[in-house]
N, C-alpha and C. Protein backbone atom coordinates (compact mmCIF):
# COMPACT_ATOMS: atom_id res chain seq x y z
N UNK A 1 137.58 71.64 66.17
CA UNK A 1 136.88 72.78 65.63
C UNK A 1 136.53 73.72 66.78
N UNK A 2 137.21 75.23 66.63
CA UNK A 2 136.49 75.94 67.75
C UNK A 2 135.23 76.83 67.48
N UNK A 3 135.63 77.54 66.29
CA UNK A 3 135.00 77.92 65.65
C UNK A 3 133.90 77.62 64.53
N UNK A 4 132.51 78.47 64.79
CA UNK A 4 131.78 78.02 63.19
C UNK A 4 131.14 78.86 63.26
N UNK A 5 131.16 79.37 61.68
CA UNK A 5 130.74 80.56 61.41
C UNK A 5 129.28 80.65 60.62
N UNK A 6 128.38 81.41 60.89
CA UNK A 6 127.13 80.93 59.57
C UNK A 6 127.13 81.88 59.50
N UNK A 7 126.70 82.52 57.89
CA UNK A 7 126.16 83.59 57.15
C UNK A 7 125.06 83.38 56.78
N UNK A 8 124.24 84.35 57.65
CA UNK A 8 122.59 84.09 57.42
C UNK A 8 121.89 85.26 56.33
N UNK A 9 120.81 84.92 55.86
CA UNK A 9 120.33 86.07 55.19
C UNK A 9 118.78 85.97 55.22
N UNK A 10 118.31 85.07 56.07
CA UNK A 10 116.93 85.21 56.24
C UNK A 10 116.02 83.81 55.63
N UNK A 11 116.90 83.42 54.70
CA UNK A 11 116.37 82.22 53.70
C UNK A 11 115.85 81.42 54.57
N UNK A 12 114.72 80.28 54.22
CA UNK A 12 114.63 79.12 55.14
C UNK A 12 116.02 78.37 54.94
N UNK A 13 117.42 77.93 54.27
CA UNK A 13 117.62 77.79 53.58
C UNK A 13 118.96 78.01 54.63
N UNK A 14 119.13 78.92 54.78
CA UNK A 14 120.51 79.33 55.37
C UNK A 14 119.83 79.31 57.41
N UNK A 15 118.66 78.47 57.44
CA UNK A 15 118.23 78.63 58.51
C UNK A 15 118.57 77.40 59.06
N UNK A 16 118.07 76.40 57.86
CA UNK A 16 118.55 74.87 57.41
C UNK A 16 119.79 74.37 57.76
N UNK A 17 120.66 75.41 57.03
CA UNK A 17 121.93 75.18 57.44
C UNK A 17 122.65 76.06 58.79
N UNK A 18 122.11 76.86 59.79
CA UNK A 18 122.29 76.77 61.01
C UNK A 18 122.13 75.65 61.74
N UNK A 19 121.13 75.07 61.46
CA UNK A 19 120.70 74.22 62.55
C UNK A 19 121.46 72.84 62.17
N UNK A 20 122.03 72.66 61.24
CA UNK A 20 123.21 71.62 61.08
C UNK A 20 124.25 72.11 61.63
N UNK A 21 124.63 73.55 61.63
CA UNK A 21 125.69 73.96 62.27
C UNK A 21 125.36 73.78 64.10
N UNK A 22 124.55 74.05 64.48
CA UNK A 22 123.82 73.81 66.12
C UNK A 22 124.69 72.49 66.02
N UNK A 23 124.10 71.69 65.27
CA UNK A 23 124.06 69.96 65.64
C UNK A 23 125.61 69.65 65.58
N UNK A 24 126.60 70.57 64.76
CA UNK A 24 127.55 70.18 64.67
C UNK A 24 128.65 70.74 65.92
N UNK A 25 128.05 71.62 66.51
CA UNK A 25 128.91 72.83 67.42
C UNK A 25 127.99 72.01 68.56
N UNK A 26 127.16 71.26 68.88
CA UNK A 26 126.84 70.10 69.89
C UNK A 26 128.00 69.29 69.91
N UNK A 27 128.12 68.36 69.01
CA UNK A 27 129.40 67.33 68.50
C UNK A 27 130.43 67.77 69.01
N UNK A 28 130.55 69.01 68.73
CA UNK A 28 132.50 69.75 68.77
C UNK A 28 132.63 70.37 69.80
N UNK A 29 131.50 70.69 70.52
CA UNK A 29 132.19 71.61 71.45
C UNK A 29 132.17 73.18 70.81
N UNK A 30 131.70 73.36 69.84
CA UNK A 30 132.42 74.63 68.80
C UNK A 30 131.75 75.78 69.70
N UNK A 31 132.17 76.97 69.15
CA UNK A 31 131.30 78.49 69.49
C UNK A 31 130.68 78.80 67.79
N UNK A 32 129.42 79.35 68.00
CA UNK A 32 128.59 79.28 66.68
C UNK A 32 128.70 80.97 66.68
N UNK A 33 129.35 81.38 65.24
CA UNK A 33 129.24 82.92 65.17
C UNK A 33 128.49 83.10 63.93
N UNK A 34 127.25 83.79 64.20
CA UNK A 34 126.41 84.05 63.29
C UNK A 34 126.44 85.63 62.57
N UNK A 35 126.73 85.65 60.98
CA UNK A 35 126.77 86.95 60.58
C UNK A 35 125.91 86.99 59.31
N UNK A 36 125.35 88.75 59.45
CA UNK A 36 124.46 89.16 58.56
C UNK A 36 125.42 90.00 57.76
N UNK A 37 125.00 90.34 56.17
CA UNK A 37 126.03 91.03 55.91
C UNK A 37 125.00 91.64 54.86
N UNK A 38 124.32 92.70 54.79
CA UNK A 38 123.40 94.04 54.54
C UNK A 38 124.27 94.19 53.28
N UNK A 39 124.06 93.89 51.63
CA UNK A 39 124.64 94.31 50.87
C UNK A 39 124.45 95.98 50.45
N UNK A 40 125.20 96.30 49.98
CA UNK A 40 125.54 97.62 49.47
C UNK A 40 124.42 98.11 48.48
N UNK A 41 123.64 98.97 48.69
CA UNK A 41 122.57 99.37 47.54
C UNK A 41 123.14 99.63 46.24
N UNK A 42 121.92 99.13 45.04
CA UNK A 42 122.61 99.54 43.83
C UNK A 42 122.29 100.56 43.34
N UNK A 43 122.30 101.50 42.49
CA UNK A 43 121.69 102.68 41.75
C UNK A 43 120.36 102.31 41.62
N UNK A 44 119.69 101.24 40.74
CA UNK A 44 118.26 101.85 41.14
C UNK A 44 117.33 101.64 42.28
N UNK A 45 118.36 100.49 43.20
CA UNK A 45 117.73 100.38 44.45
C UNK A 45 117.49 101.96 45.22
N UNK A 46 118.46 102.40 44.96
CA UNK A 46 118.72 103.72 45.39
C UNK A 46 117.94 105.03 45.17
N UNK A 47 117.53 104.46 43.82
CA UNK A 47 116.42 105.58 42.98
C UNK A 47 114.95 105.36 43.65
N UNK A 48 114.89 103.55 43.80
CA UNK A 48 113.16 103.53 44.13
C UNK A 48 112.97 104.07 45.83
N UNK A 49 114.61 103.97 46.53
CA UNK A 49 114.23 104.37 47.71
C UNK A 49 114.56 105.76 48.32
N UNK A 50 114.70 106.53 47.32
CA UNK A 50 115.33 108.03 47.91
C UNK A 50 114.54 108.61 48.19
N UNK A 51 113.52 108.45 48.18
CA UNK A 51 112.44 109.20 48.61
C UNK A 51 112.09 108.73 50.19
N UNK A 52 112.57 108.34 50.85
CA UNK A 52 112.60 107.40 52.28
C UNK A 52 113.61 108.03 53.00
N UNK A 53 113.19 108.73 53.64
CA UNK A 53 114.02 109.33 54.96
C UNK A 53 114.47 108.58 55.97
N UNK A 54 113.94 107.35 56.12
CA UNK A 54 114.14 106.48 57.18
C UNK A 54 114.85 104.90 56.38
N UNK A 55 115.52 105.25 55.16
CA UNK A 55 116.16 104.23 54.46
C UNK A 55 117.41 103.67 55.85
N UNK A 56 117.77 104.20 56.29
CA UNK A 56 118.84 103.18 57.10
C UNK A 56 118.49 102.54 58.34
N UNK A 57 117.35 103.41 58.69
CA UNK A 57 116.45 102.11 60.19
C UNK A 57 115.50 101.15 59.43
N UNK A 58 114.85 101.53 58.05
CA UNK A 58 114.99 100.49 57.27
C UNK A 58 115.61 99.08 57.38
N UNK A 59 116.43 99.53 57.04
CA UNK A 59 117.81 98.19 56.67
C UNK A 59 118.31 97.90 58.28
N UNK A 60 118.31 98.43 59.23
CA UNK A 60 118.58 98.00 60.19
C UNK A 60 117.21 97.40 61.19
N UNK A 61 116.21 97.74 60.55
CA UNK A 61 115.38 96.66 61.27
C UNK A 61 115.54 95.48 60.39
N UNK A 62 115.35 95.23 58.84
CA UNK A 62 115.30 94.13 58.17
C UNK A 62 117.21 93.58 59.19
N UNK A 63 118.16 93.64 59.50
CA UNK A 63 119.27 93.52 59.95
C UNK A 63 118.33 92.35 61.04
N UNK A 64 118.04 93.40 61.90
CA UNK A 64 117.33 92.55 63.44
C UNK A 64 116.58 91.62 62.97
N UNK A 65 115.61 91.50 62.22
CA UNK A 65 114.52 90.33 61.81
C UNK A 65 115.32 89.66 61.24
N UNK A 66 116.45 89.53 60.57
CA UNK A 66 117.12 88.43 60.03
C UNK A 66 118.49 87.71 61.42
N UNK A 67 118.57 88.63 62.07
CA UNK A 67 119.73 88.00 63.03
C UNK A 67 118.48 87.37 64.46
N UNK A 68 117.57 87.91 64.27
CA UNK A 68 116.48 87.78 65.57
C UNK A 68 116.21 86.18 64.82
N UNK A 69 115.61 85.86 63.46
CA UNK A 69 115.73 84.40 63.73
C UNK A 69 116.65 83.52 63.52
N UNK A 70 118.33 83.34 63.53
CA UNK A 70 118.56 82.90 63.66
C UNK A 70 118.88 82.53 65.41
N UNK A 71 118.32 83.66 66.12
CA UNK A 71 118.96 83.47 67.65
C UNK A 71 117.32 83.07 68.14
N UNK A 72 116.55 83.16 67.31
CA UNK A 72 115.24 82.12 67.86
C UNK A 72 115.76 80.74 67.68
N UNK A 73 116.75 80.16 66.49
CA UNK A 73 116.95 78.88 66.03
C UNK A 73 117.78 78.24 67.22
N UNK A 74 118.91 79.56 67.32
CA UNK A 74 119.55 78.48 68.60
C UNK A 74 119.24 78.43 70.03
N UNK A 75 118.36 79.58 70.00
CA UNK A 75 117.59 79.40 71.68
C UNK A 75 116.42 78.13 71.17
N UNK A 76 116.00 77.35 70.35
CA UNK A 76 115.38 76.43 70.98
C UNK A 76 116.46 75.09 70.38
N UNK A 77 117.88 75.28 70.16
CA UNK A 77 118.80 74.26 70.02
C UNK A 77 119.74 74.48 71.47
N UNK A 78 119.22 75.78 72.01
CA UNK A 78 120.05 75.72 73.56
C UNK A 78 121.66 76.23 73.53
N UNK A 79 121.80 76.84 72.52
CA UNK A 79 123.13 77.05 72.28
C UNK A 79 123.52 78.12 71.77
N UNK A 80 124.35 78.67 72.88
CA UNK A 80 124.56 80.51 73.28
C UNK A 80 125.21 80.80 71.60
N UNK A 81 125.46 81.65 71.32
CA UNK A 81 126.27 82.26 70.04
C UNK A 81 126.74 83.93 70.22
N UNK A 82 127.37 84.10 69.26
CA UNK A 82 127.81 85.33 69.15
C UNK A 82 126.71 86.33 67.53
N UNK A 83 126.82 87.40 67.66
CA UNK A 83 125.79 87.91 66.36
C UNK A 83 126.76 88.98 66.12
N UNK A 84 127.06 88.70 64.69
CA UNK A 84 127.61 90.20 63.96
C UNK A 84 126.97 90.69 62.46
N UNK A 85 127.19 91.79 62.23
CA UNK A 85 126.27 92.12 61.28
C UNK A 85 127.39 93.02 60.46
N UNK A 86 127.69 93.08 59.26
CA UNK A 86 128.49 94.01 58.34
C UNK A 86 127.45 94.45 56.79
N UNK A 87 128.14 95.58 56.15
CA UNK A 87 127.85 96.22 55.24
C UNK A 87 128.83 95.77 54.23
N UNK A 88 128.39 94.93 53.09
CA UNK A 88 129.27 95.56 51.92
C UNK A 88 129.12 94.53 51.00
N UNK A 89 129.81 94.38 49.75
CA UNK A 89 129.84 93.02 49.07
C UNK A 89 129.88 91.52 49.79
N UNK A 90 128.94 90.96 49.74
CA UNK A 90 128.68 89.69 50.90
C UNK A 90 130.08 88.50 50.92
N UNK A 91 130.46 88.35 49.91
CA UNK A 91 131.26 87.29 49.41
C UNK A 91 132.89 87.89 50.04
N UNK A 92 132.72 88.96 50.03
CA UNK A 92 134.34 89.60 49.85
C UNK A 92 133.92 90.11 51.94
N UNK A 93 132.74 90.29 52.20
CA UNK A 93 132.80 90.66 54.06
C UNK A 93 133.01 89.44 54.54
N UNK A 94 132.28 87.70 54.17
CA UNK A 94 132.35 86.82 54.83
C UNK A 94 134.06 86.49 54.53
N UNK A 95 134.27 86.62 53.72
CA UNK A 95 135.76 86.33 53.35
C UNK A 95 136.97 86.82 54.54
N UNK A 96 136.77 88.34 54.69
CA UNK A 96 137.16 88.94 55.57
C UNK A 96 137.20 88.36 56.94
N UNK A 97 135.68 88.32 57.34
CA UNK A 97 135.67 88.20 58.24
C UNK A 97 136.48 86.79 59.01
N UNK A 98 136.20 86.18 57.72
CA UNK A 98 136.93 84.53 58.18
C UNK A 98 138.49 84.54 58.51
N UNK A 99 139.13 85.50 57.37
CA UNK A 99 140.33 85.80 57.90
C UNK A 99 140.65 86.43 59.14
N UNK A 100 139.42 87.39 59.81
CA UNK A 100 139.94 88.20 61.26
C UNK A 100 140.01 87.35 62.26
């Protein structure tokens, strides 16, 4: 295994399952690539927030607070990683991304 990939979203839950991934990229030798993936607003998400001028540093701080703890998780598992972050349907970016 060289690779392992986690898709985080903030959950305790998907935090859970980093830190099995840590334990497992200990085992393997692996590189741990951690990605956020910021879904696409819907129409009335869109409606309650148009009034927000600052809707996209918004979403890019909630971005940082969700990639900031998973790189708290592996700085106290000791184990460097990579962080990427995408926009779009979650299921169809991690998909992607697995193929790149």
């Amino acid at each position: 295994m060289k690779r392992i990939l986690v898709p985080v979203d903030g959950s305790e839950i998907a935090l859970r399952g980093l830190r099995l991934a840590a334990q497992r990229a200990r085992e393997t030798g692996a590189e741990i690539h951690v990605l956020h993936v910021e879904p696409h607003m819907h129409y009335e998400e869109l409606r309650a927030y148009a009034v927000r001028p600052d809707l996209e540093q918004v979403r890019r701080d909630a971005c940082r607070r969700v990639l900031k703890g998973a790189a708290d998780v592996l700085a106290a598992e000791k184990l460097p990683h990579a962080e990427h972050q995408a926009q779009g349907e979650v299921a169809h970016v991690i998909a992607d991304f697995v193929r790149s």
